[in-house]
C-alpha atoms as a PDB file:
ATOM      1  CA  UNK A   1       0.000   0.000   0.000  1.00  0.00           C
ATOM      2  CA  UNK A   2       2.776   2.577   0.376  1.00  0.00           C
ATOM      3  CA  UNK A   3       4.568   2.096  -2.829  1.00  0.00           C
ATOM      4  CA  UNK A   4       1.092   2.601  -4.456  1.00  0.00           C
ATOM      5  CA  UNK A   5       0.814   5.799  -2.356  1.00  0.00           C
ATOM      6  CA  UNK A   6       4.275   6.843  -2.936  1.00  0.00           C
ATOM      7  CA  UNK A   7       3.766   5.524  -7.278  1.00  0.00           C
ATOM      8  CA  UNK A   8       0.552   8.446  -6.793  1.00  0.00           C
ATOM      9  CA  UNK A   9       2.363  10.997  -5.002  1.00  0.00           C
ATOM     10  CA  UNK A  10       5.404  10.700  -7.656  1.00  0.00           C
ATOM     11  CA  UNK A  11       3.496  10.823 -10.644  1.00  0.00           C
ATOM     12  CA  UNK A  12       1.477  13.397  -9.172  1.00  0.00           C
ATOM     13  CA  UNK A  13      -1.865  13.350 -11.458  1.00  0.00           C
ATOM     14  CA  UNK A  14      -4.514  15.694 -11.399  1.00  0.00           C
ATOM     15  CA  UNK A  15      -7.296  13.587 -11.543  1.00  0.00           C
ATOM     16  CA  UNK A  16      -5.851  12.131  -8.379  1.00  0.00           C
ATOM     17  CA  UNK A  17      -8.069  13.439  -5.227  1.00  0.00           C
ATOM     18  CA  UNK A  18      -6.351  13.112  -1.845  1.00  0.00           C
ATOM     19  CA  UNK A  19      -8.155  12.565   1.559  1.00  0.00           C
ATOM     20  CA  UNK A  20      -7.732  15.915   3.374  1.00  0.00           C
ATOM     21  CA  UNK A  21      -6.557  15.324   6.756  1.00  0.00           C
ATOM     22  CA  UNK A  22      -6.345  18.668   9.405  1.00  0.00           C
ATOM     23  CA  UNK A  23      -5.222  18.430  13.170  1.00  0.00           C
ATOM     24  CA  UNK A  24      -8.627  18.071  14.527  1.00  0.00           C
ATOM     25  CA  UNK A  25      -9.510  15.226  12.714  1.00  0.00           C
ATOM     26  CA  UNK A  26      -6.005  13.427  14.180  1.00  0.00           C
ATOM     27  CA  UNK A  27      -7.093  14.017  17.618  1.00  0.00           C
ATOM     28  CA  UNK A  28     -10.824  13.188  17.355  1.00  0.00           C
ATOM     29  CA  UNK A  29      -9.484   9.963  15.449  1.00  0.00           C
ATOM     30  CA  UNK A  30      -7.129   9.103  18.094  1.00  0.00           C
ATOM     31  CA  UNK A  31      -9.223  10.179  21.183  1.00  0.00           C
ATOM     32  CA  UNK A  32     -12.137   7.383  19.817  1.00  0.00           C
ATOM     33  CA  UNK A  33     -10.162   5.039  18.523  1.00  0.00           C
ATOM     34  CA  UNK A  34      -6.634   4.407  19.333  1.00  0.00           C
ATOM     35  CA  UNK A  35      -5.278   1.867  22.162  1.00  0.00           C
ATOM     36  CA  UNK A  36      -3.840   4.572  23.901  1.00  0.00           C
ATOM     37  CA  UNK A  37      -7.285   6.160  24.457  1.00  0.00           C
ATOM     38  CA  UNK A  38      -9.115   2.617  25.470  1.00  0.00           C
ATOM     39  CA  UNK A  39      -6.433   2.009  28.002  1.00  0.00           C
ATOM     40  CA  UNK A  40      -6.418   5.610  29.580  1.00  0.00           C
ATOM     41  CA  UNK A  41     -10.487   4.845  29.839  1.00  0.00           C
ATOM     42  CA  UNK A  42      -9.730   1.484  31.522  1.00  0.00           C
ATOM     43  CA  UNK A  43      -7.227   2.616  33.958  1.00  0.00           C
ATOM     44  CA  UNK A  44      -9.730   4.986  34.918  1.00  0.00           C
ATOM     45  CA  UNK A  45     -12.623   2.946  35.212  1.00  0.00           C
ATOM     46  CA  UNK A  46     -10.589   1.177  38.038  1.00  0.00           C
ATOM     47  CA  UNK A  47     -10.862   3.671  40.431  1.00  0.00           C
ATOM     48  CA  UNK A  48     -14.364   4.026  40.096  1.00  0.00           C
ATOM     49  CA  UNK A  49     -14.847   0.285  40.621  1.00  0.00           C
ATOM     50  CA  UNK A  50     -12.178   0.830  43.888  1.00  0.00           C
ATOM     51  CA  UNK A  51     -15.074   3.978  45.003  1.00  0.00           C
ATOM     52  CA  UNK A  52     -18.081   1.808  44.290  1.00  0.00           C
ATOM     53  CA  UNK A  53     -16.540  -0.927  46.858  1.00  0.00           C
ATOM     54  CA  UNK A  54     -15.970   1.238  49.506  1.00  0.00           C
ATOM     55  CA  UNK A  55     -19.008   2.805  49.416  1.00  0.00           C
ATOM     56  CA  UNK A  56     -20.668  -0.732  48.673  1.00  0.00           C
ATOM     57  CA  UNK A  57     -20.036  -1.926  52.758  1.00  0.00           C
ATOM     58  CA  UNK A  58     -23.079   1.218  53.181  1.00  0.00           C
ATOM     59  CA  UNK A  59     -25.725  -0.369  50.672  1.00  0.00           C
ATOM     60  CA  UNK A  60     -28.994  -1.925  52.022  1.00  0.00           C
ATOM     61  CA  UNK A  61     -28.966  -5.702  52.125  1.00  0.00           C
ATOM     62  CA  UNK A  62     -32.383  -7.405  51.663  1.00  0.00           C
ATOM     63  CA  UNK A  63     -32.897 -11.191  52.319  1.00  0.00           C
ATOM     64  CA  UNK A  64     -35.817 -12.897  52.031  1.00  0.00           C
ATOM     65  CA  UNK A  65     -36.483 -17.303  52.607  1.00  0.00           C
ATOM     66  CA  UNK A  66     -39.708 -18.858  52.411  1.00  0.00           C
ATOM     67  CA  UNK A  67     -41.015 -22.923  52.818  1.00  0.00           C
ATOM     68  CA  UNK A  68     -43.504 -25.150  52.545  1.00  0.00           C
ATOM     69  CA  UNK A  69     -43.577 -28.574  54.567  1.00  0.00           C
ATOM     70  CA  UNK A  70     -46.405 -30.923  54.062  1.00  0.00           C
ATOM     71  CA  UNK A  71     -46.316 -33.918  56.166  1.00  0.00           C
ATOM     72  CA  UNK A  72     -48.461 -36.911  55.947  1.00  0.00           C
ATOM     73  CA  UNK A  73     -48.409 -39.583  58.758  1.00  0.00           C
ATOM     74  CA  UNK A  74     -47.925 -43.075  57.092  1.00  0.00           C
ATOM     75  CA  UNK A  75     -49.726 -45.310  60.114  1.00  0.00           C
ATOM     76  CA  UNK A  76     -52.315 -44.223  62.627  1.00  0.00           C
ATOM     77  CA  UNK A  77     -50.696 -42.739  65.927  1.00  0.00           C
ATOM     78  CA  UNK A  78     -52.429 -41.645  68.894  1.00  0.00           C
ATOM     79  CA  UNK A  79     -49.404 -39.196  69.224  1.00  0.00           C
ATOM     80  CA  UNK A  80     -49.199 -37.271  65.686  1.00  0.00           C
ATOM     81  CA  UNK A  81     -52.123 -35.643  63.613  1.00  0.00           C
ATOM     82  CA  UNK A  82     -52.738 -37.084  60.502  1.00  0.00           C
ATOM     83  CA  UNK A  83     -51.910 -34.229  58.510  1.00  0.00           C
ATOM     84  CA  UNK A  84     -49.505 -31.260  58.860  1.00  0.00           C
ATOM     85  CA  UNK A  85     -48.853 -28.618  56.371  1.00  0.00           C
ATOM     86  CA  UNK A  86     -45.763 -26.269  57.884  1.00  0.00           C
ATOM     87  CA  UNK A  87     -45.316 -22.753  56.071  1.00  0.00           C
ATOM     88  CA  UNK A  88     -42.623 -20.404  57.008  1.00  0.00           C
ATOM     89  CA  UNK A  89     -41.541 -16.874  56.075  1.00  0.00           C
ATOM     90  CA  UNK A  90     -38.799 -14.437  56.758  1.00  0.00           C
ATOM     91  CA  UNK A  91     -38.020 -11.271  55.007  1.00  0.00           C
ATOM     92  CA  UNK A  92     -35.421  -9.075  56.133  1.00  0.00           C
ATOM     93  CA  UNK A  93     -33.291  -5.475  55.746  1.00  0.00           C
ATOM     94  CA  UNK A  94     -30.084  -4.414  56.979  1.00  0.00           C
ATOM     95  CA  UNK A  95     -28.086  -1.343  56.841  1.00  0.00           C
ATOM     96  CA  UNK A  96     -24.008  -0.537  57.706  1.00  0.00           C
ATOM     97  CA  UNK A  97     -23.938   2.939  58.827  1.00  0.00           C
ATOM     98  CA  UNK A  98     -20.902   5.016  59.337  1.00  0.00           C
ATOM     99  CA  UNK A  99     -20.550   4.660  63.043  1.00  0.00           C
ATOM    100  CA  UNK A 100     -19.794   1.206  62.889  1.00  0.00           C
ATOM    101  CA  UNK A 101     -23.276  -0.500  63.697  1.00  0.00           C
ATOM    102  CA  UNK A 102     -25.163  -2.915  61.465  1.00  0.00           C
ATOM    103  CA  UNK A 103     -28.991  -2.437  62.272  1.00  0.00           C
ATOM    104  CA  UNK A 104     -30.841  -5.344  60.899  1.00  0.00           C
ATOM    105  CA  UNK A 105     -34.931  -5.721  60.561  1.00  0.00           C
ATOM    106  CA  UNK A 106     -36.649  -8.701  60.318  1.00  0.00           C
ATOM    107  CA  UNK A 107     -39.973 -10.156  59.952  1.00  0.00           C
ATOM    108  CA  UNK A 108     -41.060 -13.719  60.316  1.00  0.00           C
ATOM    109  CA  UNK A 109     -44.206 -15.722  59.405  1.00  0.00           C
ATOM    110  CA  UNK A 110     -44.807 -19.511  60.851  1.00  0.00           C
ATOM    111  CA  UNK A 111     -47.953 -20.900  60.163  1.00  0.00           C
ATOM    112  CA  UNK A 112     -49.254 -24.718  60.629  1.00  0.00           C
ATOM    113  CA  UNK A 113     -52.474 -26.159  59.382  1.00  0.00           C
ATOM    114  CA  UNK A 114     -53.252 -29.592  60.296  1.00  0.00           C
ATOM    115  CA  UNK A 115     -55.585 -32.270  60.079  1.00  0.00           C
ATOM    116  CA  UNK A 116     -56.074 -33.821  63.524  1.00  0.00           C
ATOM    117  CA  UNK A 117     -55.774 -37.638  64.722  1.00  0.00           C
ATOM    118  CA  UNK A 118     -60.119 -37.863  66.272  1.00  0.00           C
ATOM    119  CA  UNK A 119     -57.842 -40.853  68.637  1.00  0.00           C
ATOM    120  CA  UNK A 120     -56.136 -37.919  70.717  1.00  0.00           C
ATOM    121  CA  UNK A 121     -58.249 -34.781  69.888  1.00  0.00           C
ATOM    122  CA  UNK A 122     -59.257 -32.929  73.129  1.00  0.00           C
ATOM    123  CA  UNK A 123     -61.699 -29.829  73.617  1.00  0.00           C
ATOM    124  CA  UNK A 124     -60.330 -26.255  72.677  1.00  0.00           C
ATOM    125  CA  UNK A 125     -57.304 -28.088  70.205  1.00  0.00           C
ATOM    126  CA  UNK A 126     -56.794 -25.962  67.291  1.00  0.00           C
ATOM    127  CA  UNK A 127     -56.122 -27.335  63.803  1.00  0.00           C
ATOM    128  CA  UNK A 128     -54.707 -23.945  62.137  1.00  0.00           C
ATOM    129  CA  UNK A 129     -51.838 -21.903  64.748  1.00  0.00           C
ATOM    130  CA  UNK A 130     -49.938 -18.607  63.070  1.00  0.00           C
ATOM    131  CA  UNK A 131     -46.948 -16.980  64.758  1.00  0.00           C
ATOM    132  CA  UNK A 132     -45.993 -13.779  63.435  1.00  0.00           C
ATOM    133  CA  UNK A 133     -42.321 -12.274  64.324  1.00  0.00           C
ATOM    134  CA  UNK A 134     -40.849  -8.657  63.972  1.00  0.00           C
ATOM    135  CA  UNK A 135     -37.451  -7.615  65.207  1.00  0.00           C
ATOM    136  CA  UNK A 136     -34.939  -4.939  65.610  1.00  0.00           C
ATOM    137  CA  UNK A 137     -30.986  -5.891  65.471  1.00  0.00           C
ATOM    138  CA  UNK A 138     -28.387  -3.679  66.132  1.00  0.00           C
ATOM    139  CA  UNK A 139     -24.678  -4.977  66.347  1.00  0.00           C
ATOM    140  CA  UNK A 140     -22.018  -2.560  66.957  1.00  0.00           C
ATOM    141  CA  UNK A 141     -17.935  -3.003  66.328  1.00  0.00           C
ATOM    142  CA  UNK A 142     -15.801  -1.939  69.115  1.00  0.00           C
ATOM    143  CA  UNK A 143     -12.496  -3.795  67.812  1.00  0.00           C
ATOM    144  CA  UNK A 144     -11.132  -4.005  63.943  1.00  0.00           C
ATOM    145  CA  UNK A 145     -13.747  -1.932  62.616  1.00  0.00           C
ATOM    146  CA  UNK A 146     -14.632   0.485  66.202  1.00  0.00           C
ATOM    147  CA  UNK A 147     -17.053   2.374  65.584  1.00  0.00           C
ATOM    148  CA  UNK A 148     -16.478   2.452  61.969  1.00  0.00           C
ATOM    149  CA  UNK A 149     -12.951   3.511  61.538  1.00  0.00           C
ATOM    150  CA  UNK A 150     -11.713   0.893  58.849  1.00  0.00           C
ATOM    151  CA  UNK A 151     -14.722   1.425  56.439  1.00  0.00           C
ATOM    152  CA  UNK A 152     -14.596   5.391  56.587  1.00  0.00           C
ATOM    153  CA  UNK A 153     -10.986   5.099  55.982  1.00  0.00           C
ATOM    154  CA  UNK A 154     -11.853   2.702  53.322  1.00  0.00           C
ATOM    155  CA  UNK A 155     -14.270   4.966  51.681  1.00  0.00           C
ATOM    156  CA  UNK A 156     -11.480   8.363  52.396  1.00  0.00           C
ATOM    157  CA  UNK A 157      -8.548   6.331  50.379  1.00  0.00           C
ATOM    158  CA  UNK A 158     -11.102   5.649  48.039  1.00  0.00           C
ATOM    159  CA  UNK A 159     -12.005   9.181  47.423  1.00  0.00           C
ATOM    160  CA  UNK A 160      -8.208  10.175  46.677  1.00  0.00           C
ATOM    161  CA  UNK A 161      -7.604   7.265  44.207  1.00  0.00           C
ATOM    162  CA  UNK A 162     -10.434   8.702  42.220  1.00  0.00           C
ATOM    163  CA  UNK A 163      -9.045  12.483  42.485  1.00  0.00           C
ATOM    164  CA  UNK A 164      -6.082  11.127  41.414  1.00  0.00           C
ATOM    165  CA  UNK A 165      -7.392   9.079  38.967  1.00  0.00           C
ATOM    166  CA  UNK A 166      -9.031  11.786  37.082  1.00  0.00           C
ATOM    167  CA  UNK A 167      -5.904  13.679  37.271  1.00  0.00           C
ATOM    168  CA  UNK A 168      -4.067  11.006  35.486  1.00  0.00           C
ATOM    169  CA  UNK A 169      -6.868  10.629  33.136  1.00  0.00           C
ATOM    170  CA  UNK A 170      -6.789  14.324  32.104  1.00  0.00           C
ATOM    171  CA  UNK A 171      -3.081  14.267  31.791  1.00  0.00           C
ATOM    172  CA  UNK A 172      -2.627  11.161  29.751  1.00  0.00           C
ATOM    173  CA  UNK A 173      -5.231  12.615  27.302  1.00  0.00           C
ATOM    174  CA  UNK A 174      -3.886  16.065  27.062  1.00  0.00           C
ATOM    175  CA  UNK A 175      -0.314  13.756  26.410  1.00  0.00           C
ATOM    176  CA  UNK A 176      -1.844  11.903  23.846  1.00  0.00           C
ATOM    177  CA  UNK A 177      -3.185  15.133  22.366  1.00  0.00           C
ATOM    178  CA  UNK A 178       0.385  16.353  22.153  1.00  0.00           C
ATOM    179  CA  UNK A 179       1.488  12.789  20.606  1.00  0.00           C
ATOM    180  CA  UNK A 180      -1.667  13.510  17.785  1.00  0.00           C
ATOM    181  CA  UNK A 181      -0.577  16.786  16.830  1.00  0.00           C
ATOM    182  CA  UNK A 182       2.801  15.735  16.824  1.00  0.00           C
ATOM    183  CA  UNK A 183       2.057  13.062  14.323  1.00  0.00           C
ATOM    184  CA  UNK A 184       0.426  15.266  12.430  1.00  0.00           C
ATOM    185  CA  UNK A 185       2.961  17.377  11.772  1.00  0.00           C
ATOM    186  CA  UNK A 186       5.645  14.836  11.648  1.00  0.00           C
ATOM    187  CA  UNK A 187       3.728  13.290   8.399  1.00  0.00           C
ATOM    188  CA  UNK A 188       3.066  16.643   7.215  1.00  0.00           C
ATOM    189  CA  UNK A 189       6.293  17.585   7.071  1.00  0.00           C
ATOM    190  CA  UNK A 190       7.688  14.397   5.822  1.00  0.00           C
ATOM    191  CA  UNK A 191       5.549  15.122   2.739  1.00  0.00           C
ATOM    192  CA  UNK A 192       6.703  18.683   2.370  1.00  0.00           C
ATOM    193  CA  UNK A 193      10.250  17.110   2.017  1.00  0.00           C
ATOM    194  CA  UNK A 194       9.221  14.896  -0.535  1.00  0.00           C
ATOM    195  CA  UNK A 195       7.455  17.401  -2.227  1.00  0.00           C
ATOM    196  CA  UNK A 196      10.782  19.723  -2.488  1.00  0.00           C
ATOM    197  CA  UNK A 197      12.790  16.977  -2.992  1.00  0.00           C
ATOM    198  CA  UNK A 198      11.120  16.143  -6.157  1.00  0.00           C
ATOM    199  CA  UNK A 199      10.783  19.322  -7.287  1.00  0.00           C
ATOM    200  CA  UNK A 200      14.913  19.620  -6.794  1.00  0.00           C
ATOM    201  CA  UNK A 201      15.190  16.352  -8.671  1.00  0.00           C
ATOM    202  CA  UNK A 202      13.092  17.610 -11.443  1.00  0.00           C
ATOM    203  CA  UNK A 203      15.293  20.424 -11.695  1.00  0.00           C
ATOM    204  CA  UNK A 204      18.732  18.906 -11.986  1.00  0.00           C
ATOM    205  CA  UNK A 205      16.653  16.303 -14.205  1.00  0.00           C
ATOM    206  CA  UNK A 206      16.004  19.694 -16.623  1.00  0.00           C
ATOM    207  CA  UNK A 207      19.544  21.048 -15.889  1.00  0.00           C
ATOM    208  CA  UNK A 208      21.045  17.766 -17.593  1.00  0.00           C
ATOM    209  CA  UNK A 209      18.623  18.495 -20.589  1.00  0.00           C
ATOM    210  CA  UNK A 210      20.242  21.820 -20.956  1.00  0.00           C
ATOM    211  CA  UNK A 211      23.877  20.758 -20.169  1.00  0.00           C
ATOM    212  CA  UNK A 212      23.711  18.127 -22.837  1.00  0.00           C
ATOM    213  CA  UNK A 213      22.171  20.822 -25.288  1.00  0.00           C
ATOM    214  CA  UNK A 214      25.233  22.828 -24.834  1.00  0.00           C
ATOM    215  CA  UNK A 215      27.176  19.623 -25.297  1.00  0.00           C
ATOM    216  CA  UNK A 216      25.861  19.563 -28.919  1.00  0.00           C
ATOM    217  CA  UNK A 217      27.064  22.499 -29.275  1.00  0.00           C
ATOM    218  CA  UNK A 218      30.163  22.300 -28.047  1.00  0.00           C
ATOM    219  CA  UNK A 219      29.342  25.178 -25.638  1.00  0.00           C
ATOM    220  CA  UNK A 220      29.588  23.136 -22.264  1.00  0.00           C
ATOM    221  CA  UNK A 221      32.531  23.426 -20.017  1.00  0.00           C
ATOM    222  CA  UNK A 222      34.699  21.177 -18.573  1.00  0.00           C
ATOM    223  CA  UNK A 223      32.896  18.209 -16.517  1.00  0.00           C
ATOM    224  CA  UNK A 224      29.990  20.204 -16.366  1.00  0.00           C
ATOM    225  CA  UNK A 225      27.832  16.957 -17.049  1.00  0.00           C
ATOM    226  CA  UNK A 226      29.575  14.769 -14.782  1.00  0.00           C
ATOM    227  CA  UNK A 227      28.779  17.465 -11.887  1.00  0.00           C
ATOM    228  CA  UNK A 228      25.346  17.563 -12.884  1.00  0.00           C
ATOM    229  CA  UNK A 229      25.158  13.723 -12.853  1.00  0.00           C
ATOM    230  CA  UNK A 230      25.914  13.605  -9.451  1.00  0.00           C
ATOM    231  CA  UNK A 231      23.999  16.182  -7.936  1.00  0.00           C
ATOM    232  CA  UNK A 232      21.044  14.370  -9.795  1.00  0.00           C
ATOM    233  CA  UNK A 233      21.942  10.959  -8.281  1.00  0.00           C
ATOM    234  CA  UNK A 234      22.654  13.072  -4.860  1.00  0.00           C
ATOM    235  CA  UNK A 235      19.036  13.985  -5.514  1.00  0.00           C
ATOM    236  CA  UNK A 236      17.799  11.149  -6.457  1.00  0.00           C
ATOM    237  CA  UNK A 237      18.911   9.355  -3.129  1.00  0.00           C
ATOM    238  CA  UNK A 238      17.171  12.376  -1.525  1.00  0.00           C
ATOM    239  CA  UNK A 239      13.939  11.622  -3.217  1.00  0.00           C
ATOM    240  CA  UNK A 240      14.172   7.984  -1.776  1.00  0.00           C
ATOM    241  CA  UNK A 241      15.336   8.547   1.780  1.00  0.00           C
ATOM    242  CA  UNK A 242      12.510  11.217   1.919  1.00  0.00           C
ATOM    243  CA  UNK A 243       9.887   8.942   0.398  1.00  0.00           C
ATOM    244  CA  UNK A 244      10.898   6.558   3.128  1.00  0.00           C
ATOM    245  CA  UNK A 245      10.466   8.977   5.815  1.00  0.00           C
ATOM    246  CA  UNK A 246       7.272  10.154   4.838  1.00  0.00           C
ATOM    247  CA  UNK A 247       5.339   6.203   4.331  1.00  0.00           C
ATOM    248  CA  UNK A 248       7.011   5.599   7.796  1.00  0.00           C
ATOM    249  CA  UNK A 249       5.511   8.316   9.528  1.00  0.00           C
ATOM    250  CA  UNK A 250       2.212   8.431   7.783  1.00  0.00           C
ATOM    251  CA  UNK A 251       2.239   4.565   8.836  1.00  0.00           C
ATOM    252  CA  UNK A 252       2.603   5.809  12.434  1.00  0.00           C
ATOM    253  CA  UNK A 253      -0.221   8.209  11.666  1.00  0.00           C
ATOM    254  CA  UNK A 254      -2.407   4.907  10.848  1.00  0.00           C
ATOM    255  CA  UNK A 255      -1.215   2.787  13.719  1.00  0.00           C
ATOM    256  CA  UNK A 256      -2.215   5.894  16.062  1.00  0.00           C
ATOM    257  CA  UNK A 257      -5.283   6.381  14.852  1.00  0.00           C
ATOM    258  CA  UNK A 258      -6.110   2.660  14.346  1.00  0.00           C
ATOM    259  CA  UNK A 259      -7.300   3.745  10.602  1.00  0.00           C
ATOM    260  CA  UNK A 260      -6.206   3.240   7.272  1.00  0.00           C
ATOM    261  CA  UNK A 261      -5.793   5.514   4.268  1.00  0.00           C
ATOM    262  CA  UNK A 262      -7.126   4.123   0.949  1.00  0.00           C
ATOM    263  CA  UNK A 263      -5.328   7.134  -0.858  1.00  0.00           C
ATOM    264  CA  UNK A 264      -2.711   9.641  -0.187  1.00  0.00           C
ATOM    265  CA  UNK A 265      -3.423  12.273   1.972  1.00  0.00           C
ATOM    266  CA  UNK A 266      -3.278  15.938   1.669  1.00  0.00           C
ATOM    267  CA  UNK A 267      -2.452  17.647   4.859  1.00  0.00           C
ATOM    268  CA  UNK A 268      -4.873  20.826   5.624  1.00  0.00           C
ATOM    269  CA  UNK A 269      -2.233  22.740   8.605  1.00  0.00           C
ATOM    270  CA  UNK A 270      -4.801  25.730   9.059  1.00  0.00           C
END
């Protein structure tokens, strides 16, 4: 692909349209697309997971269990009913707070329905009993965690990580900013150097026309073409080590950007 650009950019045809490329369109490019950018974004996204952990040990916990039992007795006993159906319920809530308590509030349903043995029943025996439970927990630290010490700490270290990280953040981006721009540039002017050295090619190219003109003549002076010679070939190797320069650093451009160019590119400085 870059001795197709550099075939284009040497020929130099007008019917040939470059992409135009200008600084903003580097730095959008590598801001949304470039590995640099994903891995500033990632490193960053730690410290918000690091924040949401801290502050995680403060979040409401809900539990909740319910069961059914349904018991049938196999044989006749004058000492079990004949049928038993057992449902239980518990819901609960509970709640860290910053003092180093965990309050806790409950609520619990036990219900039994049964079918009873007419061997053992007795006057006033119920067949259906419900039992319902509320209750208020509170369990405080007094040693690792007294009074909340370790989680605020937790939640202060947290905080700074997260200043620090978005510190970072903005700093890595404005230094890959500066790394865009400097491609930029460092493409662009690769091409302007390729541009003049062709255009100082083409002129000792015309300059050995002329010289070998006056050769015909018999009006050219002593190794006159020989020193036009080499300053082409000295120009010549110009041409190449600039071509080279400019395909490597327009292929940094790409890699940066995480793009490709599907034709040469004409650079738009502003």
């Amino acid at each position: 692909m870059g001795f197709v650009r550099l075939a284009l950019l040497l020929l130099s045809s007008p019917a040939f349209a470059a992409q135009v490329l200008k600084p903003q369109m580097v730095v959008d490019g590598v801001l949304a697309h470039s590995f640099q950018a994903v891995d500033i974004r990632l490193n960053a996204q730690d410290a918000y997971v690091g924040m949401e952990k801290a502050l995680g040990v403060y979040d409401f916990k809900v539990t909740g269990k319910a069961g059914y039992e349904y018991k049938e007795a196999e044989a006749v006993s004058p000492f079990s009913n004949l049928v038993d159906r057992t449902l239980n319920a518990e819901m609960g809530l509970a709640k860290s707070t910053a003092v180093g308590a965990d309050l806790q509030f409950g609520y619990q349903h036990q219900s039994l329905s049964s079918i009873l043995n007419p061997v053992v029943t007795y006057a006033g025996q119920l067949d259906k009993v419900t039992l319902d439970t509320a209750f208020v927990q509170w369990r405080q630290h007094f040693w690792s965690n007294s009074f909340g010490v370790s989680d605020r700490l937790d939640v202060a270290v947290a905080r700074a990580k997260l200043r620090e990280s978005d510190l970072n953040k903005q700093e890595a981006t404005e230094e890959l900013v500066l790394t865009a721009v400097r491609a930029f540039w460092d493409a662009y002017v690769a091409q302007t150097q390729l541009s003049d050295a062709i255009t100082a090619r083409q002129q000792y190219k015309n300059l050995i026309g002329v010289v070998q003109k006056r050769g015909r003549f018999g009006l050219d002076k002593g190794g006159e073409y020989a020193q036009v010679m080499a300053d082409y070939t000295d120009a010549d190797g110009k041409v190449k080590l600039a071509a080279f320069t400019y395909l490597d650093k327009l292929k940094a451009l790409e890699v940066l950007m995480q793009t490709s160019f599907a034709e040469d590119v004409e650079f738009e400085a502003g």
